[in-house]
C-alpha atoms as a PDB file:
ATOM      1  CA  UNK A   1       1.624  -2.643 -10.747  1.00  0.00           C
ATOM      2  CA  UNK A   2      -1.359  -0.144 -10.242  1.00  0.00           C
ATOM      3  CA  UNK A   3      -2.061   1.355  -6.835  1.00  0.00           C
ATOM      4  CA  UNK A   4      -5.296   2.099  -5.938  1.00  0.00           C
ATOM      5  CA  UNK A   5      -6.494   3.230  -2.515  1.00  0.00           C
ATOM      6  CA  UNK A   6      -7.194   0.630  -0.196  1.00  0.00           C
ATOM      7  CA  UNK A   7      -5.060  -1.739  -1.896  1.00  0.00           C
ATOM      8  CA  UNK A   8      -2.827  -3.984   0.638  1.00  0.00           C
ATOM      9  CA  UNK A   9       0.303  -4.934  -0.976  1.00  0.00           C
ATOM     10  CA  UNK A  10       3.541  -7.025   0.155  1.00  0.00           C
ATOM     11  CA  UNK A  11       6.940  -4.789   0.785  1.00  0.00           C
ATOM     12  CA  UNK A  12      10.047  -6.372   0.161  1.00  0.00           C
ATOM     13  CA  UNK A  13      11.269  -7.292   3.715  1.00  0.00           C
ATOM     14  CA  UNK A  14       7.847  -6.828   5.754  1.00  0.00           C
ATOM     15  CA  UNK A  15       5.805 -10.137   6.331  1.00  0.00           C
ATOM     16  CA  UNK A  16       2.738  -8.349   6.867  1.00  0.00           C
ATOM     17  CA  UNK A  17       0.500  -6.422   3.817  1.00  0.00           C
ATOM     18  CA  UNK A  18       0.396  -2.973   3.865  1.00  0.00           C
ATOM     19  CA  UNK A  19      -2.354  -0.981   3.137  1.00  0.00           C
ATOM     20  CA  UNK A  20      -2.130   1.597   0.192  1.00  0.00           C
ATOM     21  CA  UNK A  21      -3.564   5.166   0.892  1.00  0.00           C
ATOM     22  CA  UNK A  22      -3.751   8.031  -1.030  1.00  0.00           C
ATOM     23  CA  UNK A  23      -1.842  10.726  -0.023  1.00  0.00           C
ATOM     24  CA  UNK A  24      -4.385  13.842   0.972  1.00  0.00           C
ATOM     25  CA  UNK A  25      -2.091  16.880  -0.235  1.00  0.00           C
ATOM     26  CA  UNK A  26      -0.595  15.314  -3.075  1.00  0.00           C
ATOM     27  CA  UNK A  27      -3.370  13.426  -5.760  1.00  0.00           C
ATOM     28  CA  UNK A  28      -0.301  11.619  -7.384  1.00  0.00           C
ATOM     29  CA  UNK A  29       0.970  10.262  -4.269  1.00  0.00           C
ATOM     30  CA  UNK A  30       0.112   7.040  -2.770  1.00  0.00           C
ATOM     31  CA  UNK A  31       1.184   6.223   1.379  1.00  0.00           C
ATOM     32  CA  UNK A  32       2.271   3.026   1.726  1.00  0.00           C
ATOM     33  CA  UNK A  33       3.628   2.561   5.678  1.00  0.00           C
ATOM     34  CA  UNK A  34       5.689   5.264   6.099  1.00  0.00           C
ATOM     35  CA  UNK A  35       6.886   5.686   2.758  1.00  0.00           C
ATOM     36  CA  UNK A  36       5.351   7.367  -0.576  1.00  0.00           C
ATOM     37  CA  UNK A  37       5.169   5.726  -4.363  1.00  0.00           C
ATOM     38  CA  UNK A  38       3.233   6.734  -7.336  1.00  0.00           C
ATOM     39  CA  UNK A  39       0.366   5.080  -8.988  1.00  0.00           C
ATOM     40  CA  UNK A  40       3.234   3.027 -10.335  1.00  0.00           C
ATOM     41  CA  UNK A  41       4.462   1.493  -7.482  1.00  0.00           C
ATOM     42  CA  UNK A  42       7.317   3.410  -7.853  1.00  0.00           C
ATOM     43  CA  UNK A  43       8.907   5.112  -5.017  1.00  0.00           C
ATOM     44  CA  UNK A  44       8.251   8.969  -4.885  1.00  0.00           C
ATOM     45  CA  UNK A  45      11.568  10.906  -5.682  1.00  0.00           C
ATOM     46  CA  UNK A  46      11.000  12.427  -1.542  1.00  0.00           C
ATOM     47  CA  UNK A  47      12.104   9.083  -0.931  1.00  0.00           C
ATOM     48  CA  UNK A  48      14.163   6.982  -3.237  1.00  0.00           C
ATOM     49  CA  UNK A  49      15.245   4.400  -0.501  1.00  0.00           C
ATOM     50  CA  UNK A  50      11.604   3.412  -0.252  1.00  0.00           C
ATOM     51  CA  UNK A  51      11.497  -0.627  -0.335  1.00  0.00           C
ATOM     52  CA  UNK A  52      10.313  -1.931  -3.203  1.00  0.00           C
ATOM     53  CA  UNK A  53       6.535  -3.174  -3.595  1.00  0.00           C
ATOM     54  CA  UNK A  54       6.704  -6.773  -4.602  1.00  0.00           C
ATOM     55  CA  UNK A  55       3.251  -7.435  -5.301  1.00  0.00           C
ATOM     56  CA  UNK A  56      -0.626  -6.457  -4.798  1.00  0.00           C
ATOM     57  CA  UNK A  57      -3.144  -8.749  -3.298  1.00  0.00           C
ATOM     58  CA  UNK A  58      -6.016  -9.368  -5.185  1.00  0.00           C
ATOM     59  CA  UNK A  59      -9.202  -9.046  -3.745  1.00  0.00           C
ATOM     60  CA  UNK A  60      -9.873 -12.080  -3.499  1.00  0.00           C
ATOM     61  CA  UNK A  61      -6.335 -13.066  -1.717  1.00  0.00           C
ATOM     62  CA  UNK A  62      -7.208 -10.292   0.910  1.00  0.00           C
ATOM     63  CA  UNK A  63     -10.492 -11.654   1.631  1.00  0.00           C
ATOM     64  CA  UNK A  64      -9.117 -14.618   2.541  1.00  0.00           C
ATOM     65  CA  UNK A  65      -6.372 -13.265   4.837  1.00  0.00           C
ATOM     66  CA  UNK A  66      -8.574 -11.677   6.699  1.00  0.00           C
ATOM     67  CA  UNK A  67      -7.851  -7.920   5.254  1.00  0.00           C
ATOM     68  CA  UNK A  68      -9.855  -4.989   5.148  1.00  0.00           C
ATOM     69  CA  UNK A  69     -11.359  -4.027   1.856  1.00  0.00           C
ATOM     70  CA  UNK A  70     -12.089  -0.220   2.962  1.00  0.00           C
ATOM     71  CA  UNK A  71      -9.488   2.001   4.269  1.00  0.00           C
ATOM     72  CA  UNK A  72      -9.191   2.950   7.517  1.00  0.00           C
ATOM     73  CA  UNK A  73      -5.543   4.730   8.832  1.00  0.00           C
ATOM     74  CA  UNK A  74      -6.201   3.817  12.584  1.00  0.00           C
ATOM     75  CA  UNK A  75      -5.830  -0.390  11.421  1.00  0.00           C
ATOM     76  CA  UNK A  76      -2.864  -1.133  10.388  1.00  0.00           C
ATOM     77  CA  UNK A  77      -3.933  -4.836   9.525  1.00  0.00           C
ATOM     78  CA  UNK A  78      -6.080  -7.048  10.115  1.00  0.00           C
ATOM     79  CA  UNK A  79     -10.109  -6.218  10.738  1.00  0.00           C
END
């Protein structure tokens, strides 16, 4: 799975999406919640117990959930 910024994608053992951000001191370094993977969806090695990504909504999917399609840090979900 490729992150991309804005991207919401489903944590193993959240039921919400998360939005994907990338990090602003580290280029490699996407934030997803409160923990850090690379464009991989792997977790970063700062933080190997990071939960693992389970999948990445399409556009389309976040559309129709209701999801933002820019990024904004102060909404955690939702519009």
């Amino acid at each position: 799975m490729r992150l991309y910024e804005s991207a919401w994608v489903l944590i193993e053992g959240q039921e919400q999406p998360v939005q994907v951000s990338r990090d602003r001191n580290n280029a490699a370094a996407f934030n997803v919640g409160d923990w850090q993977y690379d464009i991989d969806g792997r977790p970063m090695k700062t933080n190997p117990d990071a939960p693992r990504l389970l999948k990445i909504l399409s556009l389309q999917a976040a559309r129709e959930a209701g999801l933002r399609q820019d990024y904004n840090k102060d909404i955690t979900i939702g519009i």
